[in-house]
Protein backbone atom coordinates (compact mmCIF):
# COMPACT_ATOMS: atom_id res chain seq x y z
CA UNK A 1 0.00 0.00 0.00
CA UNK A 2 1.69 3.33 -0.82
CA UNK A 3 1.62 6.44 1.27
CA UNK A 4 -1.10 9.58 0.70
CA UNK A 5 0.24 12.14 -1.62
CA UNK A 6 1.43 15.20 0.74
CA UNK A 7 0.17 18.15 -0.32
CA UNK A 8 1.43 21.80 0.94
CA UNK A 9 -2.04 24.02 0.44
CA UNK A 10 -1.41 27.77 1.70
CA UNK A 11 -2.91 31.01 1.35
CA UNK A 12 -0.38 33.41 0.30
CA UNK A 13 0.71 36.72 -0.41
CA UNK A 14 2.50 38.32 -3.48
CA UNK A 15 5.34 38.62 -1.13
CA UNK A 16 4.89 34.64 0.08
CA UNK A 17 4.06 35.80 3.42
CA UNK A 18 1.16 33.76 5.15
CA UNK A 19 -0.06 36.53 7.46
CA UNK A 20 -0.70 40.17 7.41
CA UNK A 21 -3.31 39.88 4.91
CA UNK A 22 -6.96 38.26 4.60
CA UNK A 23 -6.66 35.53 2.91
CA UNK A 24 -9.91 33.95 1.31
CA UNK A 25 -10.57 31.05 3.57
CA UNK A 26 -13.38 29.71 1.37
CA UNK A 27 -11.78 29.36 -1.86
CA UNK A 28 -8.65 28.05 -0.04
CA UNK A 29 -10.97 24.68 1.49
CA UNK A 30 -13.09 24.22 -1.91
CA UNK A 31 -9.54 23.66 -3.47
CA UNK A 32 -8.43 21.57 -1.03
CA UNK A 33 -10.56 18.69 -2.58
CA UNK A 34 -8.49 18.59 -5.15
CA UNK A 35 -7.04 15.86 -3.66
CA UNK A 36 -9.53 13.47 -1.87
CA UNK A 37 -7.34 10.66 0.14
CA UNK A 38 -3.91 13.35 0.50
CA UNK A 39 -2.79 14.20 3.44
CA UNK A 40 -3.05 18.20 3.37
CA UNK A 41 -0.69 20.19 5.06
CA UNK A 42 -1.33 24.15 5.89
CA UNK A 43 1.53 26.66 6.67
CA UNK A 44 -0.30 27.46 10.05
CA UNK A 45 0.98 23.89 10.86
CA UNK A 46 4.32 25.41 10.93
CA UNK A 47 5.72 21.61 9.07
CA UNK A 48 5.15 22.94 5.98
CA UNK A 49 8.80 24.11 5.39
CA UNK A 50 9.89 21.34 7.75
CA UNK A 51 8.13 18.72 5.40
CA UNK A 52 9.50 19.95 2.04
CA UNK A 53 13.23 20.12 3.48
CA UNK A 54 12.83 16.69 4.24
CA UNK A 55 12.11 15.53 0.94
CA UNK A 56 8.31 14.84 2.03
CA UNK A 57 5.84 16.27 -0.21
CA UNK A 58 4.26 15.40 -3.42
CA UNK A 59 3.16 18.90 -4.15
CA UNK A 60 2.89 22.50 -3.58
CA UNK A 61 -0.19 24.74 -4.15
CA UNK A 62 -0.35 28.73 -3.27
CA UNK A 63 -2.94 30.30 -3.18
CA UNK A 64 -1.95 33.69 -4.43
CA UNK A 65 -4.05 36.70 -3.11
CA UNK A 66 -3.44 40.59 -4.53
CA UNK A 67 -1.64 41.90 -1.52
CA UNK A 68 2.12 42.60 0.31
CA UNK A 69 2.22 42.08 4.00
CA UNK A 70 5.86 42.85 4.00
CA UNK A 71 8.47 41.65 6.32
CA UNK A 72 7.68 41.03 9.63
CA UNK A 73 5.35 38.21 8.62
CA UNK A 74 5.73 34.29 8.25
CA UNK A 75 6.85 32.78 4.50
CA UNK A 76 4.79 29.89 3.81
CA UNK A 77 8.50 27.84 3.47
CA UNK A 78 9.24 28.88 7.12
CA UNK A 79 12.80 29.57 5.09
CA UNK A 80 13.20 25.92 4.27
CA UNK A 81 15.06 24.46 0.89
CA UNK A 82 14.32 21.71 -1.18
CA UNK A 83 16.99 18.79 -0.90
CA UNK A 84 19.52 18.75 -2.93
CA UNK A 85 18.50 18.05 -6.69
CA UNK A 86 15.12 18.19 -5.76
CA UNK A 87 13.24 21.25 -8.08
CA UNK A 88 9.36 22.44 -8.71
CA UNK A 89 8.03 21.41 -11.95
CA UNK A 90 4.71 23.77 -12.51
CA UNK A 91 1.73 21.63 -12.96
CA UNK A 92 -0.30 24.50 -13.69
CA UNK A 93 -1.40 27.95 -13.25
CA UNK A 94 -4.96 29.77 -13.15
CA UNK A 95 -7.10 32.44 -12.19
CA UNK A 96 -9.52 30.96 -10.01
CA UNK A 97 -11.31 33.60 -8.39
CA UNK A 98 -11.11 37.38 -8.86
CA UNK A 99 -7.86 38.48 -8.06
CA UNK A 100 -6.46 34.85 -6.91
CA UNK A 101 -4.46 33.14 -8.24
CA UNK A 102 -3.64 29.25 -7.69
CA UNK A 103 -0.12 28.16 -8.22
CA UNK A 104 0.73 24.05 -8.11
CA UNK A 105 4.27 23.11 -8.36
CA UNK A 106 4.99 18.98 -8.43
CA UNK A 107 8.56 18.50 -6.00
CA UNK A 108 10.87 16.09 -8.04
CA UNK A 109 13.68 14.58 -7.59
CA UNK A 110 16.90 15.26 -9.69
CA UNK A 111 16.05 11.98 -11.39
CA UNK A 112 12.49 12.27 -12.27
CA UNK A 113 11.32 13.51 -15.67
């Protein structure tokens, strides 16, 4: 039996920050069934950044929302890096609201296509 998918779902920023604005909690939880069965991970968890260092997750989706909350304010990485020769591949990108935006990034390994 494999493991769920791991998905990192966040409301962000233009800036990447995951406070300091409003983000739009509705349209944030109607995309997270995207992916019935994953295990969903959201940067208030604070193992977001921990997750992806580690090599952990399947995927990355932001949630893009029109404004800068500056410095001061949480990344949704928590300042983590991807493993070494791990990179995001887009999967896609698309307006999904008004002024949102929804960002998914597959993580892949140096060796995967």
């Amino acid at each position: 039996m494999s493991s769920p998918r791991v998905v990192v779902h966040v409301a962000v920023s233009l800036d990447g920050r995951t406070a300091g604005f409003t983000p739009d909690h509705d349209a944030l939880r109607r995309l997270a069934g995207t992916w019935p069965g994953a295990r969903i991970v959201g940067a208030a968890e604070e193992r977001a950044g921990d997750l992806l260092g580690q090599g952990l997750v399947d995927e990355v989706s932001l949630l893009v929302h029109p404004a800068i909350a500056g410095e001061g304010h949480p990344s949704w990485s928590g300042g983590a890096r991807l493993p070494a020769g791990s990179r995001l591949v887009r999967r896609s990108a698309e307006r999904v609201e008004p002024g949102l935006a929804w960002l998914r990034f597959d993580v892949r390994d140096g060796g995967a296509a």
